[in-house]
PDB file of N, CA and C in Angstrom:
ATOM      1  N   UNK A   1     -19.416   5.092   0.476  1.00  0.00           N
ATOM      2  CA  UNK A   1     -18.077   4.550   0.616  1.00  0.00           C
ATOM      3  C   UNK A   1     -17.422   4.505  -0.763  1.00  0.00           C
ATOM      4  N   UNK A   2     -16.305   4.732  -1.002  1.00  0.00           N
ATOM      5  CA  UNK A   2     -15.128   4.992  -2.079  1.00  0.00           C
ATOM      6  C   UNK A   2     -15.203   3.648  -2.678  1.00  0.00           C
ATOM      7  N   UNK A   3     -14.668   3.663  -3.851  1.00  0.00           N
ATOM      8  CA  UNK A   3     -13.959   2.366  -4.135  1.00  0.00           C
ATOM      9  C   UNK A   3     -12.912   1.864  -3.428  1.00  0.00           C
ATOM     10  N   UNK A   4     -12.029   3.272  -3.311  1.00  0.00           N
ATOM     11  CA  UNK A   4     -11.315   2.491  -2.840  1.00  0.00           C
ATOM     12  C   UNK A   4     -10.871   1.889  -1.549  1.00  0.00           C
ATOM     13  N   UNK A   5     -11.987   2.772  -0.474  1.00  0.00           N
ATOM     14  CA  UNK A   5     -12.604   1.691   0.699  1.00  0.00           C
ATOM     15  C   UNK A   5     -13.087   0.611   0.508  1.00  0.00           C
ATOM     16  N   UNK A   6     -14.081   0.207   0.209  1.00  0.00           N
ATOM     17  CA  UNK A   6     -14.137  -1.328   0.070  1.00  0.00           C
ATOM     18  C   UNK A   6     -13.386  -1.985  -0.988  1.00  0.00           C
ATOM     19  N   UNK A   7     -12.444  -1.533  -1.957  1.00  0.00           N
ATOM     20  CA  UNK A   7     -11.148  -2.821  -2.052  1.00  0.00           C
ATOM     21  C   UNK A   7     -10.708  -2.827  -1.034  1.00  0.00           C
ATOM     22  N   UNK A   8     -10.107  -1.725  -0.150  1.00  0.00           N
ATOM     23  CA  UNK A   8      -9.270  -2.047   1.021  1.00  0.00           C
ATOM     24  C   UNK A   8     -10.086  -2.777   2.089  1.00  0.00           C
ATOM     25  N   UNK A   9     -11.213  -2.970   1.857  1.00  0.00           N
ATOM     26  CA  UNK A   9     -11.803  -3.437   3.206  1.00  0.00           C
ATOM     27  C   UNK A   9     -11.529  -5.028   2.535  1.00  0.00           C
ATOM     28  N   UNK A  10     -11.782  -5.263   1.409  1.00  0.00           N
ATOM     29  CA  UNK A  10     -11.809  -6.321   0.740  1.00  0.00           C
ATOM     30  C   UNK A  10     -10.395  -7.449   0.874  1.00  0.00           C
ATOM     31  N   UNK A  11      -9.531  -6.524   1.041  1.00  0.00           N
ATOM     32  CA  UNK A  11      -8.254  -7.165   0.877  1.00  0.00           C
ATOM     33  C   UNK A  11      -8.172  -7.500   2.755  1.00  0.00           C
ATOM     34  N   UNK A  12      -8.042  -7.122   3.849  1.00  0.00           N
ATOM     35  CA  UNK A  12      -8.203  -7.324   5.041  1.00  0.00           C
ATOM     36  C   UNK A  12      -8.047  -8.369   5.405  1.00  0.00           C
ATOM     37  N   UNK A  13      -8.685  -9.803   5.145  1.00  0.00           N
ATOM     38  CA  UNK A  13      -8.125 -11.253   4.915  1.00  0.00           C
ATOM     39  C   UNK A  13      -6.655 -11.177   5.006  1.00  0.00           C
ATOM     40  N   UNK A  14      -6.386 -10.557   3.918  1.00  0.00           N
ATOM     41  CA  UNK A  14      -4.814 -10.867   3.206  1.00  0.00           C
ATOM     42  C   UNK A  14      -3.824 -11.374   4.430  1.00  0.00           C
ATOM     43  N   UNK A  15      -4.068  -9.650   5.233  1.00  0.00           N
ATOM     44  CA  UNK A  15      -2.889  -8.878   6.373  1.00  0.00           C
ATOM     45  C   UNK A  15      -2.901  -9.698   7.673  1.00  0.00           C
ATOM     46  N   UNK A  16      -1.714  -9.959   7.716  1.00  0.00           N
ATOM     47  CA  UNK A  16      -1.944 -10.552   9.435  1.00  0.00           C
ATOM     48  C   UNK A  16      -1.495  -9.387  10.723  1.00  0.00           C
ATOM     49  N   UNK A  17      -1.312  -8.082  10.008  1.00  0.00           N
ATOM     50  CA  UNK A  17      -1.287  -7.294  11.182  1.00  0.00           C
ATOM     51  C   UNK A  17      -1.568  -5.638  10.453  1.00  0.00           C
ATOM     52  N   UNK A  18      -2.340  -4.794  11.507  1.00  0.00           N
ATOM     53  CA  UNK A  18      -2.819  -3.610  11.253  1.00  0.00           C
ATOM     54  C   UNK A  18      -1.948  -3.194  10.698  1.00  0.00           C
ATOM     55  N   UNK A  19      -0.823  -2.777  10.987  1.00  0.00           N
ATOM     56  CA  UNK A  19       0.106  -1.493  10.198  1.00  0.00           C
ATOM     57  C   UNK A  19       0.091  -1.859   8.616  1.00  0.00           C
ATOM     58  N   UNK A  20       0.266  -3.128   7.888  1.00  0.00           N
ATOM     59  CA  UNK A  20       0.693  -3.595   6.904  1.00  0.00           C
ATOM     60  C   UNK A  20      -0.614  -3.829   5.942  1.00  0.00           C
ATOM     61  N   UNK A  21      -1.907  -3.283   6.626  1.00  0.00           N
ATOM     62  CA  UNK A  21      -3.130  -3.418   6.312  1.00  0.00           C
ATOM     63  C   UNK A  21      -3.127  -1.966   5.608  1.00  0.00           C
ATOM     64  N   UNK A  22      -2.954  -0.833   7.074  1.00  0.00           N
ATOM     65  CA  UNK A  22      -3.412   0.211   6.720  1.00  0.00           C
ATOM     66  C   UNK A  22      -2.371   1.124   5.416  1.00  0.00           C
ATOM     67  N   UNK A  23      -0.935   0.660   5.606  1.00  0.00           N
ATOM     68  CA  UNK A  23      -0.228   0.822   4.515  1.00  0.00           C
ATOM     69  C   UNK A  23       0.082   0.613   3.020  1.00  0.00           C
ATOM     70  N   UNK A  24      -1.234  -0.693   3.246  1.00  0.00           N
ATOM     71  CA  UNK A  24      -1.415  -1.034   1.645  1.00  0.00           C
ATOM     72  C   UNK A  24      -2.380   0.555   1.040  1.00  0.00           C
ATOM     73  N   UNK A  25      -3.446   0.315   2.063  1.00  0.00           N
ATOM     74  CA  UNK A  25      -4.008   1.312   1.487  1.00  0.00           C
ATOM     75  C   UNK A  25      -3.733   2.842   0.937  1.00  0.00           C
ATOM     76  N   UNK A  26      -2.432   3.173   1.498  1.00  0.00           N
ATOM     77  CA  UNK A  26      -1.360   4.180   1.179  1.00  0.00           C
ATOM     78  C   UNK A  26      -0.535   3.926  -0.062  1.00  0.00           C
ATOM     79  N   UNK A  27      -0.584   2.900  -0.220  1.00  0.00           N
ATOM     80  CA  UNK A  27       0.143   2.511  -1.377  1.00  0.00           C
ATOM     81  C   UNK A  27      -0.882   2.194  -2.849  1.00  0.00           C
ATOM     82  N   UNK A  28      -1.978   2.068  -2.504  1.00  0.00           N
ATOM     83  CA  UNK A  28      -2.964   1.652  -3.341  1.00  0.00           C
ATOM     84  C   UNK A  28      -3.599   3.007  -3.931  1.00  0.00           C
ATOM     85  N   UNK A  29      -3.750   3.802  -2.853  1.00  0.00           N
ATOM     86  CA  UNK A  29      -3.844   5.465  -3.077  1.00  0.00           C
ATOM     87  C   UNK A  29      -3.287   6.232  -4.306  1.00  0.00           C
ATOM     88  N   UNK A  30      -1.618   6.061  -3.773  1.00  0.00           N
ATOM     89  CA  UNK A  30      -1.016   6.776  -4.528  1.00  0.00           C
ATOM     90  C   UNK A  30      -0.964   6.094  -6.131  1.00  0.00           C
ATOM     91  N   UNK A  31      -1.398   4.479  -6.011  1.00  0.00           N
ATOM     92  CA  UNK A  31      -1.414   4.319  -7.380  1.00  0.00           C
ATOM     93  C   UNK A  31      -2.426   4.628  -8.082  1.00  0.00           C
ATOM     94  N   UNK A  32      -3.469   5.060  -7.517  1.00  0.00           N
ATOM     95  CA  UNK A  32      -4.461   5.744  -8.652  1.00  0.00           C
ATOM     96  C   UNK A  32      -4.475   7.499  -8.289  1.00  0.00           C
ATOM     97  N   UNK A  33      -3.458   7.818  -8.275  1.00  0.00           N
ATOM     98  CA  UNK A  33      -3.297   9.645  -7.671  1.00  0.00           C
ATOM     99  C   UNK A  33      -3.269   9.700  -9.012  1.00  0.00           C
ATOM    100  N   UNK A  34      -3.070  11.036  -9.471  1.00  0.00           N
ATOM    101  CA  UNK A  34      -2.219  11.642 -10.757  1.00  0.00           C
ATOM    102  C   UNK A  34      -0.675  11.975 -10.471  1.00  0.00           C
ATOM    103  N   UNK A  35      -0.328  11.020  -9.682  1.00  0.00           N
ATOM    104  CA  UNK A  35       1.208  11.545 -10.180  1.00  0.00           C
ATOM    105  C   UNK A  35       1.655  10.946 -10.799  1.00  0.00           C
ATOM    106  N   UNK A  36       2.567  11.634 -10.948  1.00  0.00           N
ATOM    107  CA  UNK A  36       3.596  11.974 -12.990  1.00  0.00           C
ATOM    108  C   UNK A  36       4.346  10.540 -13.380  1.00  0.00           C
ATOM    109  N   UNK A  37       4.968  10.025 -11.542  1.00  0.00           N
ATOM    110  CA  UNK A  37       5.726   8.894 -11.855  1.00  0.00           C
ATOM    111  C   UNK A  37       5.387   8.385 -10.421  1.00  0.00           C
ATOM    112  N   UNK A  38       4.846   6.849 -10.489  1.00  0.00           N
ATOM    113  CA  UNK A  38       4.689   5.694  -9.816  1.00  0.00           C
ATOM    114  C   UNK A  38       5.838   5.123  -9.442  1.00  0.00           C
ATOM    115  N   UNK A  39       6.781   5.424  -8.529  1.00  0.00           N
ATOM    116  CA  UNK A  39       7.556   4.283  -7.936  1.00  0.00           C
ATOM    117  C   UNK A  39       8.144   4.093  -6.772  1.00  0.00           C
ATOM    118  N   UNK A  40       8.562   3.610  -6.188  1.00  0.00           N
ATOM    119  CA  UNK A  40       8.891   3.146  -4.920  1.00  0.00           C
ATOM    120  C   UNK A  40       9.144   4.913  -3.688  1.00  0.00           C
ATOM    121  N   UNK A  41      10.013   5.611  -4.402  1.00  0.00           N
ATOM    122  CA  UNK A  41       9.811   7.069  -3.582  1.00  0.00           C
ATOM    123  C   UNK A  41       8.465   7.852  -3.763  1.00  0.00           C
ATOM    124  N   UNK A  42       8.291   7.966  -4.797  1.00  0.00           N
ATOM    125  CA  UNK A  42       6.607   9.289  -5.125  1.00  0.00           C
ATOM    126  C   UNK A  42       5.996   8.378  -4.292  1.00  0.00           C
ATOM    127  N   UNK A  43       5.371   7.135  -4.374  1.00  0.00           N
ATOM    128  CA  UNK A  43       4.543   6.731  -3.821  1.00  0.00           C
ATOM    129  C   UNK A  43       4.697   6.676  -2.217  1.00  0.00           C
ATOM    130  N   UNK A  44       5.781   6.271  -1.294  1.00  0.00           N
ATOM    131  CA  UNK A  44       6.214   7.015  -0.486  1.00  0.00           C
ATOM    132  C   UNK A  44       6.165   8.101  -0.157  1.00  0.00           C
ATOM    133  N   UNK A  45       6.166   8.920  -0.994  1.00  0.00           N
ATOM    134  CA  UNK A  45       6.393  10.449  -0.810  1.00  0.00           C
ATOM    135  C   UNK A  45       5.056  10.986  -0.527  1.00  0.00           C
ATOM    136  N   UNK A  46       3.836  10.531  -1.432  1.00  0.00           N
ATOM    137  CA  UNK A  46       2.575  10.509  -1.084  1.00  0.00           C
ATOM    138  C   UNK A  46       2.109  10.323  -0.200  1.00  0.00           C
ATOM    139  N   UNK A  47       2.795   9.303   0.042  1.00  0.00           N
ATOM    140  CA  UNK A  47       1.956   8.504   2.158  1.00  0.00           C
ATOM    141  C   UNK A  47       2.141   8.861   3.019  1.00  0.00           C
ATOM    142  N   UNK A  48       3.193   9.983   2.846  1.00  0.00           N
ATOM    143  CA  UNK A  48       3.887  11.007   4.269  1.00  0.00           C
ATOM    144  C   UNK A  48       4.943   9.465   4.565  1.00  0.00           C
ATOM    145  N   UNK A  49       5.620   9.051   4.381  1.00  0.00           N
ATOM    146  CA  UNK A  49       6.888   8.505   4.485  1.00  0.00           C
ATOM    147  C   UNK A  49       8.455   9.156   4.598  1.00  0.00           C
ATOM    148  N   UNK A  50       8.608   9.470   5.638  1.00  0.00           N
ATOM    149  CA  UNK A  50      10.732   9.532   5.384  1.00  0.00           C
ATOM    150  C   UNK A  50      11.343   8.973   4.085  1.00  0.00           C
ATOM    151  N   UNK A  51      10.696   7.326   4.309  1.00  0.00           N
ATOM    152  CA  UNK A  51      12.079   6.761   3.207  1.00  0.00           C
ATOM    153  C   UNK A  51      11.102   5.950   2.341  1.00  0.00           C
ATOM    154  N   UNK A  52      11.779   5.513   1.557  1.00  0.00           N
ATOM    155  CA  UNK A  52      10.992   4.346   0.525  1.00  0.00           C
ATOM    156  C   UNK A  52      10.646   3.448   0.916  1.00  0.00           C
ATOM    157  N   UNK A  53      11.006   2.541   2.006  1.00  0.00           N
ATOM    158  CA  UNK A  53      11.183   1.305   2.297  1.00  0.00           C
ATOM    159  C   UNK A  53       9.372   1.283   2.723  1.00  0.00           C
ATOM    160  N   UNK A  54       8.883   2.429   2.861  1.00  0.00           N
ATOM    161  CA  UNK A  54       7.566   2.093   3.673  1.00  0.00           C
ATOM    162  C   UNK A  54       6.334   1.793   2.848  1.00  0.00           C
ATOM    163  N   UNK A  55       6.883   1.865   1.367  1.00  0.00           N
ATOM    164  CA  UNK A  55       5.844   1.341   0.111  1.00  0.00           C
ATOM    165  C   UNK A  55       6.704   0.667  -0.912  1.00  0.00           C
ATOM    166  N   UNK A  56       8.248   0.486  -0.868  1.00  0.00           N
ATOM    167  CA  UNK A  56       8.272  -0.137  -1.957  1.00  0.00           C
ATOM    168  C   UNK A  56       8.122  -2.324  -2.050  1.00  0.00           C
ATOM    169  N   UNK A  57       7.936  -2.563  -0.664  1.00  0.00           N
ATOM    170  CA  UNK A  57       7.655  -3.684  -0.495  1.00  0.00           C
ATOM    171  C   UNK A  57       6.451  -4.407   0.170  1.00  0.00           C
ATOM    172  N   UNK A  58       5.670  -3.380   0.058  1.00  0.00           N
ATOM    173  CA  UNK A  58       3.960  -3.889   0.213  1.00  0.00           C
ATOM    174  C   UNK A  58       3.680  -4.969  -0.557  1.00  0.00           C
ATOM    175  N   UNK A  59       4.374  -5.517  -1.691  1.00  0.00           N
ATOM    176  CA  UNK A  59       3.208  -6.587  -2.057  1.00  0.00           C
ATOM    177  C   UNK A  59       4.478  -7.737  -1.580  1.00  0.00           C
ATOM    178  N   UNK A  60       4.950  -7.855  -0.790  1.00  0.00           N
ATOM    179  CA  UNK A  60       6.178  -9.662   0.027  1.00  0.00           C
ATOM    180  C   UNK A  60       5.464  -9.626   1.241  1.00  0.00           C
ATOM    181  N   UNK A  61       5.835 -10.887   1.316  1.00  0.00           N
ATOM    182  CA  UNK A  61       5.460 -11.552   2.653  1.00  0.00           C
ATOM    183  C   UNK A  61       5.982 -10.735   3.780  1.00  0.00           C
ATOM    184  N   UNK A  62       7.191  -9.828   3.653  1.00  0.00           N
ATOM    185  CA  UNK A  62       7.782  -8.998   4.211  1.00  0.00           C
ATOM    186  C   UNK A  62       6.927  -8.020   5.396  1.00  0.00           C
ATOM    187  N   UNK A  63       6.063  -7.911   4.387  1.00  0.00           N
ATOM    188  CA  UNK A  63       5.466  -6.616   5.213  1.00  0.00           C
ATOM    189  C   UNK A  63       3.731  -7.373   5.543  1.00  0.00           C
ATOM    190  N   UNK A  64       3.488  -8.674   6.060  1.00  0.00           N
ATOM    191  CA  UNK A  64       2.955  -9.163   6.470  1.00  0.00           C
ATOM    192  C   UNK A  64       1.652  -9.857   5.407  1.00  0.00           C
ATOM    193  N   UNK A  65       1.744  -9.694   4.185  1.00  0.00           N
ATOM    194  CA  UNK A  65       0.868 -10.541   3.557  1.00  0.00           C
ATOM    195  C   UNK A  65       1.246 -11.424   3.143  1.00  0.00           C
ATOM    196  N   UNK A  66       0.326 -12.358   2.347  1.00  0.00           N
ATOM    197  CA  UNK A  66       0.472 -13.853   1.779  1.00  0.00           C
ATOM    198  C   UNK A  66       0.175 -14.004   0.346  1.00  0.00           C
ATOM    199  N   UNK A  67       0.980 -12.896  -0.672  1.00  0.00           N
ATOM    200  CA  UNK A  67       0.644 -12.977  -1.996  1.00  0.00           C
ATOM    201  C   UNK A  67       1.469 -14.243  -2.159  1.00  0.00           C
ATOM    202  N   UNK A  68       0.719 -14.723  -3.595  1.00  0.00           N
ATOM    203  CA  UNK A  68       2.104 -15.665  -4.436  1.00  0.00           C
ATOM    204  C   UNK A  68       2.938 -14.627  -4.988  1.00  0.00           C
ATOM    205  N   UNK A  69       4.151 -15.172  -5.301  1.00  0.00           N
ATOM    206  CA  UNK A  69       5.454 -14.593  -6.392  1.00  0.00           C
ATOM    207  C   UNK A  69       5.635 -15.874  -7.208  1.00  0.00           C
TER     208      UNK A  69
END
C-alpha cells in the first residue's frame, strides 16, 4: 500500500460523506504530482474535473470536513 493510501485511509474520520472523502484524495494526489503549478485549476485539471470548484475548497467545512480555520 502507497503512502498515499494510508494517509487517505488515515484521514477517513475527518469526512462525513464518501464523495468529499474520495476527492480529498484527488486533491492530495495532485499535490505531490510534478506539476509545474499547484492551484485551484491544475489540480482540478488533474482529477478529471470540468471546473475548479471540485478541488479548490477541499479543506472547508463546505465540502464535508471538520478542519479548524
Amino acid at each position: 500500500m502507497s503512502n498515499l493510501a494510508r494517509l487517505h485511509r488515515r484521514l477517513k474520520p475527518c469526512f462525513a460523506r464518501a464523495q468529499p472523502f474520495a476527492q480529498a484524495r484527488k486533491y492530495m494526489s495532485g499535490l505531490i504530482s510534478d506539476l509545474p503549478r499547484k492551484n485551484g485549476w491544475t489540480l482540478a485539471e488533474a482529477a478529471g474535473e470540468l471546473t475548479q470548484t471540485g478541488c479548490s475548497d477541499c479543506s472547508t467545512t463546505r465540502c464535508g470536513t471538520t478542519t479548524r480555520q
